[in-house]
N, C-alpha and C. Protein backbone atom coordinates (compact mmCIF):
# COMPACT_ATOMS: atom_id res chain seq x y z
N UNK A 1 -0.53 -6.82 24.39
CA UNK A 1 -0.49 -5.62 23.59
C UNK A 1 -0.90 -4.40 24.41
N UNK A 2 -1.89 -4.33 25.34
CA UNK A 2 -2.37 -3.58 26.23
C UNK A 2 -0.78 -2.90 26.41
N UNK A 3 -0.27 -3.72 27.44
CA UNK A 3 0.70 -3.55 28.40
C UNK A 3 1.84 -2.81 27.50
N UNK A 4 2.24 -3.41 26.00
CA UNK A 4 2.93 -2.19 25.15
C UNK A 4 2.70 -1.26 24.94
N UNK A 5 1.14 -0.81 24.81
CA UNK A 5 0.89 0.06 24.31
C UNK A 5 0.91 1.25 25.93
N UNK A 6 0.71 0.75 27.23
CA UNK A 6 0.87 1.43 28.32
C UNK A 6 2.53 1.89 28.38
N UNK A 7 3.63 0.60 27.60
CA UNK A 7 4.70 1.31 28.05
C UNK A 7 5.31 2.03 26.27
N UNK A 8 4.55 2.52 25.84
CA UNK A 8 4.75 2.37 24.21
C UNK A 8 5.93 4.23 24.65
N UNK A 9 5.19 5.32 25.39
CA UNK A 9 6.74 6.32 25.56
C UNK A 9 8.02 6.05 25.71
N UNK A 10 8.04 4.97 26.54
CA UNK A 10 9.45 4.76 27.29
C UNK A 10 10.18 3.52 26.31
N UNK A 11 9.38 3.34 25.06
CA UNK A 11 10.67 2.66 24.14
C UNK A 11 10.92 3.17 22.67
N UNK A 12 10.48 4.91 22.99
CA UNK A 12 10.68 5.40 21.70
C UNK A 12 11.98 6.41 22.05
N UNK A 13 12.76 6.91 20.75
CA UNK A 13 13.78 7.89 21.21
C UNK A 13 13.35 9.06 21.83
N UNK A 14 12.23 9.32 21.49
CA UNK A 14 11.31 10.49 21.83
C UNK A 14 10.18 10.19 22.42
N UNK A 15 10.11 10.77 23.78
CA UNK A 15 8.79 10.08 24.26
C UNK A 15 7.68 10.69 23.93
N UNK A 16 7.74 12.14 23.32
CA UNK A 16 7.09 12.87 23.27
C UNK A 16 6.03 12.84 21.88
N UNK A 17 6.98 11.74 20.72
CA UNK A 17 6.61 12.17 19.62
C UNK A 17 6.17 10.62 19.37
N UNK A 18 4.94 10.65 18.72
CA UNK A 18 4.24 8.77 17.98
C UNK A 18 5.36 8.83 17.36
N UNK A 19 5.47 9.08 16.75
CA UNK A 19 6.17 8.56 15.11
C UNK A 19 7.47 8.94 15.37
N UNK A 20 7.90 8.83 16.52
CA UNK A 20 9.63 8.16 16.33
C UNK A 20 9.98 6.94 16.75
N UNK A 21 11.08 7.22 16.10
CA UNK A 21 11.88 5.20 15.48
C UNK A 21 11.80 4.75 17.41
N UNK A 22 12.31 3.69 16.96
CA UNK A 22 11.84 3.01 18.39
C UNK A 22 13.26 3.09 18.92
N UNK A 23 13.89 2.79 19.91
CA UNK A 23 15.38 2.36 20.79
C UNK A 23 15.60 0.90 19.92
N UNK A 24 16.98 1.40 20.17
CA UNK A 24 17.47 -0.40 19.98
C UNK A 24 16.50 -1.47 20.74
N UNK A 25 16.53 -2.45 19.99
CA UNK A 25 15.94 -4.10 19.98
C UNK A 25 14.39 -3.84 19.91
N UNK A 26 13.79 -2.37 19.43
CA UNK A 26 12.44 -2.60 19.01
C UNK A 26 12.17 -2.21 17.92
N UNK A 27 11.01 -2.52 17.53
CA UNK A 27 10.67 -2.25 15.95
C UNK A 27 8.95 -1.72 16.38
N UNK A 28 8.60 -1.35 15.05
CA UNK A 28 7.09 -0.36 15.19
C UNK A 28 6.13 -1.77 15.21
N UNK A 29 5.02 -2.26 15.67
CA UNK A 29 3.79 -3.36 15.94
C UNK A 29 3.40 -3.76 14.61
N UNK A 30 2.98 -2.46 14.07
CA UNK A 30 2.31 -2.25 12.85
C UNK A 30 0.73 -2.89 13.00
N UNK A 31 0.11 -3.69 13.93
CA UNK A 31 -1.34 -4.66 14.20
C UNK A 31 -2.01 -3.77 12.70
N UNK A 32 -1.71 -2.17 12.90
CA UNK A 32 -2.77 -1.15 11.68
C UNK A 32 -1.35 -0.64 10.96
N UNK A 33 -2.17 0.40 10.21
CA UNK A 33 -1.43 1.23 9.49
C UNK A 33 -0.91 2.57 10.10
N UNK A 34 -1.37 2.51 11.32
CA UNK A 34 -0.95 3.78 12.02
C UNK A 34 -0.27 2.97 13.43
N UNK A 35 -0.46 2.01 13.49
CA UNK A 35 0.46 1.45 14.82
C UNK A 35 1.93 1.60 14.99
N UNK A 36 2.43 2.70 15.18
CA UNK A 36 3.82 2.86 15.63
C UNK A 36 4.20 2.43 16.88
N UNK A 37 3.47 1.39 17.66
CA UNK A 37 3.81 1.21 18.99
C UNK A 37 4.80 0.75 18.95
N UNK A 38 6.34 0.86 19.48
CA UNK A 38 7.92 -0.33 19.50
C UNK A 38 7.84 -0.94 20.56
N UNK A 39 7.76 -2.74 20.01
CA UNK A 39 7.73 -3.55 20.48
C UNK A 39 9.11 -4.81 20.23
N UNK A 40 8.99 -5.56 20.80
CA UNK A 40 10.38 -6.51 19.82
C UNK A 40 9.80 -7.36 18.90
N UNK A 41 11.09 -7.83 18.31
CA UNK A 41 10.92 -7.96 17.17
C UNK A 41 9.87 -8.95 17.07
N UNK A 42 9.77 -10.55 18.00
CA UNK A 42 8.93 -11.19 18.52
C UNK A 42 7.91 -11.07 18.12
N UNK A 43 7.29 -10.23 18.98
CA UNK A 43 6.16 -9.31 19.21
C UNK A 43 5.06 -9.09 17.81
N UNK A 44 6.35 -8.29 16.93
CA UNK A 44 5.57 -7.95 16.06
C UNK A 44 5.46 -8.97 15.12
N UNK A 45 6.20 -9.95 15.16
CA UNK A 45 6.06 -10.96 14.18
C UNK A 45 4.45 -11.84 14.85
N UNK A 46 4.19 -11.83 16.18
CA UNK A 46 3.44 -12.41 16.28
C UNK A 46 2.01 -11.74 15.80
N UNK A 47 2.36 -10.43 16.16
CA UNK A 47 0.94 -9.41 15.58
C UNK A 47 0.24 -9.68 14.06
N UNK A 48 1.95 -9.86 12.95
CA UNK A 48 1.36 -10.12 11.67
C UNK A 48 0.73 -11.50 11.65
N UNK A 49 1.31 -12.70 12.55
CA UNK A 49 0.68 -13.79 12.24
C UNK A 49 -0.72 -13.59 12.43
N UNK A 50 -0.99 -12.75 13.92
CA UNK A 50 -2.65 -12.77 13.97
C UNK A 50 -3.28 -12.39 13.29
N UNK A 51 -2.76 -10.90 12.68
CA UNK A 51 -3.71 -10.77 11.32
C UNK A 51 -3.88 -11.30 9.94
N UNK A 52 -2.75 -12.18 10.16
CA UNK A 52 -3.30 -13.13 8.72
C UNK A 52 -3.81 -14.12 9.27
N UNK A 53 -4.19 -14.84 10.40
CA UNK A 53 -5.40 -15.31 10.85
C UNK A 53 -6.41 -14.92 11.41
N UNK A 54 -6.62 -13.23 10.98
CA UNK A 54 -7.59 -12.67 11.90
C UNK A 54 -8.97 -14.01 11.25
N UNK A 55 -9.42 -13.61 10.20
CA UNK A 55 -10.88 -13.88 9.52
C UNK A 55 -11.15 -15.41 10.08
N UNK A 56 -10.03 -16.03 10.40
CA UNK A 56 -10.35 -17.68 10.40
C UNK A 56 -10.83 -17.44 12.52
N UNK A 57 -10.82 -16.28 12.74
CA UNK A 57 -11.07 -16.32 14.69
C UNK A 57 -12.04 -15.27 14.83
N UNK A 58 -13.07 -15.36 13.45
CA UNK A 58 -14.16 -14.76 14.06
C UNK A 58 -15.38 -15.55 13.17
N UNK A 59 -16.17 -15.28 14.40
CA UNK A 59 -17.52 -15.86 14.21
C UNK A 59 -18.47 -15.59 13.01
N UNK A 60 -18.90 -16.48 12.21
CA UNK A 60 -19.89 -16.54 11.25
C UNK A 60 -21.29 -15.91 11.51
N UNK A 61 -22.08 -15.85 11.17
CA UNK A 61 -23.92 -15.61 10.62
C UNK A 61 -23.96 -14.86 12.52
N UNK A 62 -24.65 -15.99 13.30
CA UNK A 62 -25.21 -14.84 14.18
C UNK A 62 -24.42 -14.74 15.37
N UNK A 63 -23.06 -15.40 15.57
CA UNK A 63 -22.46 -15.24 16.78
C UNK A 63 -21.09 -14.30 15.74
N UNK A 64 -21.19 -13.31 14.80
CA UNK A 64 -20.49 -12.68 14.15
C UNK A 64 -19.75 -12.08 14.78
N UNK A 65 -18.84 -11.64 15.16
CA UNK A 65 -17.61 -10.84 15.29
C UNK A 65 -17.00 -11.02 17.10
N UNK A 66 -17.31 -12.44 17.00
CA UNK A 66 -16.46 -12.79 18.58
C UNK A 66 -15.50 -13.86 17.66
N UNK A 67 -14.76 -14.13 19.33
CA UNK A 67 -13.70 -15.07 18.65
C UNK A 67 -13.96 -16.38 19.42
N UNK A 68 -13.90 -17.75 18.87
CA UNK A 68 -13.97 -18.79 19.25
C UNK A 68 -12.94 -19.26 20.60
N UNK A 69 -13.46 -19.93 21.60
CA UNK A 69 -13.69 -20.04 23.06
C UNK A 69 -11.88 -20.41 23.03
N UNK A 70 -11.53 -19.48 23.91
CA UNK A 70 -10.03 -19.48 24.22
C UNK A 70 -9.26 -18.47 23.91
N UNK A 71 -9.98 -17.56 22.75
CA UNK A 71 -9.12 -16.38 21.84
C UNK A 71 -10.14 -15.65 22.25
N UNK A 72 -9.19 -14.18 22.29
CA UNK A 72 -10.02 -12.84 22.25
C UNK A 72 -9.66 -11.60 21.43
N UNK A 73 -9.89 -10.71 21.10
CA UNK A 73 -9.58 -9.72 20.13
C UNK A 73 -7.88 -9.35 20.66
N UNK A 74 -6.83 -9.32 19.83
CA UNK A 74 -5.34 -8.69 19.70
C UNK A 74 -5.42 -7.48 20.37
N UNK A 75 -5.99 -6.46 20.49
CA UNK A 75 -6.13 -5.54 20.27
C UNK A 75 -4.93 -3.94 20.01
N UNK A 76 -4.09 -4.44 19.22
CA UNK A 76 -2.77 -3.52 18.64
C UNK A 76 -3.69 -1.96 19.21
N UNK A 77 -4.70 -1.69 18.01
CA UNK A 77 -5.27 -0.78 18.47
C UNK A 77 -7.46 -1.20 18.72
N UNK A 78 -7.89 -0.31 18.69
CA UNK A 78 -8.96 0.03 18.88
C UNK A 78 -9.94 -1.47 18.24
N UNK A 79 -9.38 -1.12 16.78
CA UNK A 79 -9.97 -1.67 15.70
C UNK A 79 -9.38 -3.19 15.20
N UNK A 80 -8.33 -3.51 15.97
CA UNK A 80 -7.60 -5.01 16.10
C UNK A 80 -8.51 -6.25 16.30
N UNK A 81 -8.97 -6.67 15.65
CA UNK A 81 -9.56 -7.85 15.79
C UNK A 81 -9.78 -8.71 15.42
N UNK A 82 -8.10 -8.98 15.32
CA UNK A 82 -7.44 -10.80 15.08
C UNK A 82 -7.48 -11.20 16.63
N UNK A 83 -7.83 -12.67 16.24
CA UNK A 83 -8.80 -13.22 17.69
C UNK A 83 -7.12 -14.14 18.07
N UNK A 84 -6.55 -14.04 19.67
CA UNK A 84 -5.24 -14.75 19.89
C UNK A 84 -5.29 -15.34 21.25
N UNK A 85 -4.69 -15.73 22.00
CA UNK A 85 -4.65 -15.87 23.26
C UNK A 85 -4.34 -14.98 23.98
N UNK A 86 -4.89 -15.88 24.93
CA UNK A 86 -5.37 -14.10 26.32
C UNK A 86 -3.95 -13.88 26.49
N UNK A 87 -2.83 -14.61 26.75
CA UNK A 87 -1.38 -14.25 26.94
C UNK A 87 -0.61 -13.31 26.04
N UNK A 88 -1.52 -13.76 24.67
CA UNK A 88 -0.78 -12.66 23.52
C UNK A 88 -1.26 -11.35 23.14
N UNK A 89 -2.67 -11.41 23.98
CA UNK A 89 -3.26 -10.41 24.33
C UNK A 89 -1.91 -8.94 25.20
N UNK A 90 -2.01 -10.11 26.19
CA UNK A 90 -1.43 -9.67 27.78
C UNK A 90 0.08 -8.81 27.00
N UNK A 91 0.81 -9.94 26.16
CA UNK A 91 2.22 -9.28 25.48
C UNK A 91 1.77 -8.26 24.74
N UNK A 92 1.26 -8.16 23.94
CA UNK A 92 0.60 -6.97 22.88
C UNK A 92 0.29 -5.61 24.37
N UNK A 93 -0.65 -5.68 24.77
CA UNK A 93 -0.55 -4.38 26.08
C UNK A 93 1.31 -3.80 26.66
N UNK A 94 1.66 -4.96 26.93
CA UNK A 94 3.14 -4.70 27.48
C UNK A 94 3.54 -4.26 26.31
N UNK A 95 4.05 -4.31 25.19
CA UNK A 95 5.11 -3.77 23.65
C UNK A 95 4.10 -2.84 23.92
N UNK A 96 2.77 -2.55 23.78
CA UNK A 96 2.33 -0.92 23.18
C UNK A 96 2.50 -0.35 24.20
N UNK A 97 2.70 -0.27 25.70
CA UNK A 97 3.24 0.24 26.71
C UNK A 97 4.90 0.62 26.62
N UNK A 98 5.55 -0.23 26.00
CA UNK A 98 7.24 0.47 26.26
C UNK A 98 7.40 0.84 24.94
N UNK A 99 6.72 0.77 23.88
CA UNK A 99 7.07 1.37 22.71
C UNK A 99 7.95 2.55 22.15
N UNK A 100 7.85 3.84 22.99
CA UNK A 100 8.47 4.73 22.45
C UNK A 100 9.95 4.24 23.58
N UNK A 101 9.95 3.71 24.73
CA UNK A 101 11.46 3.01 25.23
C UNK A 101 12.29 2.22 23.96
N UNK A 102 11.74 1.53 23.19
CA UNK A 102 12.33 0.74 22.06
C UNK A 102 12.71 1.18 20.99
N UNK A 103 12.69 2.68 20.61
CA UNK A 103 13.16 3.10 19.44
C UNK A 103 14.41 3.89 19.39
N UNK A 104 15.42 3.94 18.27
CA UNK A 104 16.17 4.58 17.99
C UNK A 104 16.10 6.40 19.06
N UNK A 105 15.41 6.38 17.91
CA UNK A 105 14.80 8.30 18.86
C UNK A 105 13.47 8.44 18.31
N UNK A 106 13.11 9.95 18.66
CA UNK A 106 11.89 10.58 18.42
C UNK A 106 11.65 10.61 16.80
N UNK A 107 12.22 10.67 16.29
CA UNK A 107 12.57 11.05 15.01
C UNK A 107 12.46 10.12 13.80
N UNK A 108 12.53 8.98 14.24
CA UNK A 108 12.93 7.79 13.13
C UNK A 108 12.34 6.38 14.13
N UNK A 109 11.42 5.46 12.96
CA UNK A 109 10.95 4.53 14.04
C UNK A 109 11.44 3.15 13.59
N UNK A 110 13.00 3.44 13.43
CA UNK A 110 14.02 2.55 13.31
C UNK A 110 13.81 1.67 14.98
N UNK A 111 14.25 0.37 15.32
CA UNK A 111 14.53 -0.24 16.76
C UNK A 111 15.58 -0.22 16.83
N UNK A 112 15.56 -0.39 18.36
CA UNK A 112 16.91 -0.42 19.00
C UNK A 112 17.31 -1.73 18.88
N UNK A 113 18.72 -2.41 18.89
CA UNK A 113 19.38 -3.69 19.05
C UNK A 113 18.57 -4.61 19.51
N UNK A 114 18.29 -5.34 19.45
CA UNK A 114 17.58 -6.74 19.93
C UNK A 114 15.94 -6.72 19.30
N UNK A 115 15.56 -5.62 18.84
CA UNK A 115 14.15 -5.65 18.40
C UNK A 115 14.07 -5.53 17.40
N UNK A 116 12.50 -5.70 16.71
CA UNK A 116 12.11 -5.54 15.70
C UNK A 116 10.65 -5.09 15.19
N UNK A 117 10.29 -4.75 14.16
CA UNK A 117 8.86 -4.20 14.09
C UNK A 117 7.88 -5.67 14.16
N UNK A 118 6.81 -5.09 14.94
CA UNK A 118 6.06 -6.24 15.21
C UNK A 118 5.32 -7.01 13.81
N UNK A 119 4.81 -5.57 12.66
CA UNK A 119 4.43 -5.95 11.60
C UNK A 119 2.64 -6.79 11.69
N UNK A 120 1.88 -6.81 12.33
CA UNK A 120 0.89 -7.10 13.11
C UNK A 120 -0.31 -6.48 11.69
N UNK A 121 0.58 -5.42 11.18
CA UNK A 121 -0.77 -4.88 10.08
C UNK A 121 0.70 -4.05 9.32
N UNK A 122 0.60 -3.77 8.04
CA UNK A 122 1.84 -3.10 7.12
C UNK A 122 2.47 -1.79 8.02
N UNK A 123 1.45 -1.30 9.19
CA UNK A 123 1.77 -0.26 9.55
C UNK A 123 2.20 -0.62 10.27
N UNK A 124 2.16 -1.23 11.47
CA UNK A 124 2.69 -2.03 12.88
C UNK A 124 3.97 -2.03 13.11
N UNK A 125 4.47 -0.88 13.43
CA UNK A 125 5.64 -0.39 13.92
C UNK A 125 6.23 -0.11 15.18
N UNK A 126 5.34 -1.08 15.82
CA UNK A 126 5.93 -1.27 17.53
C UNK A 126 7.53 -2.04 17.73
N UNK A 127 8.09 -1.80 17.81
CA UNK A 127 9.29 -2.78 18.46
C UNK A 127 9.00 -3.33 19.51
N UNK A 128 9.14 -5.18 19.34
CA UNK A 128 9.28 -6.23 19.67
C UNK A 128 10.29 -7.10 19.56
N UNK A 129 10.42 -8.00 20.44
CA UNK A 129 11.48 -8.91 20.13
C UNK A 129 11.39 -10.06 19.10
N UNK A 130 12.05 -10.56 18.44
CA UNK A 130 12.06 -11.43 17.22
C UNK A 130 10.79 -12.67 17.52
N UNK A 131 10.26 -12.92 18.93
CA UNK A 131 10.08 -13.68 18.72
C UNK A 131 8.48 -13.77 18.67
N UNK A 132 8.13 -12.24 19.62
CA UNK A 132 6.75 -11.96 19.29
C UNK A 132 6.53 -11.92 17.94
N UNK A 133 7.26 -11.02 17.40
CA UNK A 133 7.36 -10.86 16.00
C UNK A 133 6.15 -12.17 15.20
N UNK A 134 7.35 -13.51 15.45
CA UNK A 134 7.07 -14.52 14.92
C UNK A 134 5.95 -14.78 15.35
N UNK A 135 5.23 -14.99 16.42
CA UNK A 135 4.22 -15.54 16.90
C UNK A 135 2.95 -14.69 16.37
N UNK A 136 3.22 -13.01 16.35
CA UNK A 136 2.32 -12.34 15.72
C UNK A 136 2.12 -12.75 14.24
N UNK A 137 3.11 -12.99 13.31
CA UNK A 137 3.18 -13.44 12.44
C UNK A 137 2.00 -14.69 12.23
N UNK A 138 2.41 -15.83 13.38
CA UNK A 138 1.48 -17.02 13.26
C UNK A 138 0.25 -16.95 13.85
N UNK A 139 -0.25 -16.01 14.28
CA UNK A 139 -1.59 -15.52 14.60
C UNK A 139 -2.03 -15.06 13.29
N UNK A 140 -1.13 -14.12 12.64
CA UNK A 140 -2.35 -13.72 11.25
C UNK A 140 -2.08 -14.99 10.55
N UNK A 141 -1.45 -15.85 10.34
CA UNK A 141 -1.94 -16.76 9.36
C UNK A 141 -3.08 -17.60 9.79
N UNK A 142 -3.38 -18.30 11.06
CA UNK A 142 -4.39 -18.62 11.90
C UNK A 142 -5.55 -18.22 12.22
N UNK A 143 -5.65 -16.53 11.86
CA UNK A 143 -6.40 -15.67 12.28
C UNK A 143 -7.80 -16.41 11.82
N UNK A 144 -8.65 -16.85 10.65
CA UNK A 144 -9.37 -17.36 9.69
C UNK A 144 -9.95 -18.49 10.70
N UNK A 145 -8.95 -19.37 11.69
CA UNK A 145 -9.63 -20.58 12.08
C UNK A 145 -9.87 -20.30 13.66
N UNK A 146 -10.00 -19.11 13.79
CA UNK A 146 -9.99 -18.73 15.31
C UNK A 146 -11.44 -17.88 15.57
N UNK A 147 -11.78 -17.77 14.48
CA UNK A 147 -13.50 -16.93 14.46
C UNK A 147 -14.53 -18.06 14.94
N UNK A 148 -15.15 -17.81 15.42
CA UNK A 148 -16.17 -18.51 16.22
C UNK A 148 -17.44 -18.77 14.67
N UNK A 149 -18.31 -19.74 14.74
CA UNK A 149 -18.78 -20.33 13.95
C UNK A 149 -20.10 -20.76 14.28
């Protein structure tokens, strides 16, 4: 997610502007409600999985708000902390890095051909490819058993 969010100008129609649609084959992350990063479609599917498993990948009573040994915070944005693998970590940086590359234009945070919104949080409007998508997807349902305990 890092690495998207570093290339998140160069996959929007507008590099200039957050909130335009992404280029063909990306869609907006959404991890938040303000995540317009375009990522594919992938991508963002994997973002929503993590956050519907955020709660199950963080830690209980006094080791509270880490994530159990192998997972570390998503981090879509700031405040991301559905707990995933360091690799889905690594993809999440890359989509919020080419994000504004992935959109339609500046204007509209429609994706370009092959992508889709990552969906990571209702807002998560990065374009990703279908398959992050999915995997973000299966991180939030997981999210719950990935909190440290």
């Amino acid at each position: 997610m890092k690495d998207d969010n570093a290339h998140a100008k160069s996959r929007r129609v507008s590099a200039n502007n957050p909130k335009s649609e992404c280029k063909s084959g990306y869609v907006w992350r959404e991890a938040t409600a303000s995540d317009l990063v375009c990522v594919t479609p992938g991508t963002r599917a994997q973002t929503k999985d993590d956050n519907a498993h955020a709660k199950s990948r963080v830690a209980s009573s006094a080791a509270a708000g880490t994530c159990k040994s192998g997972y570390v915070w998503r981090e879509t944005t700031a405040s991301d902390h559905v707990c995933v693998t360091p690799g889905t970590r690594a993809q999440v940086k890359d989509d919020n890095a080419h994000a504004k590359s992935r959109r339609v234009s500046a204007n509209d945070p429609k994706c370009k051909s092959g992508y889709v919104w990552r969906e990571a949080t209702a807002s998560d409007l990065v374009c990703v490819t279908p398959g992050t998508r999915a995997q973000t997807k299966d991180d939030n349902a997981h999210a719950k058993s990935r909190v440290a305990s």
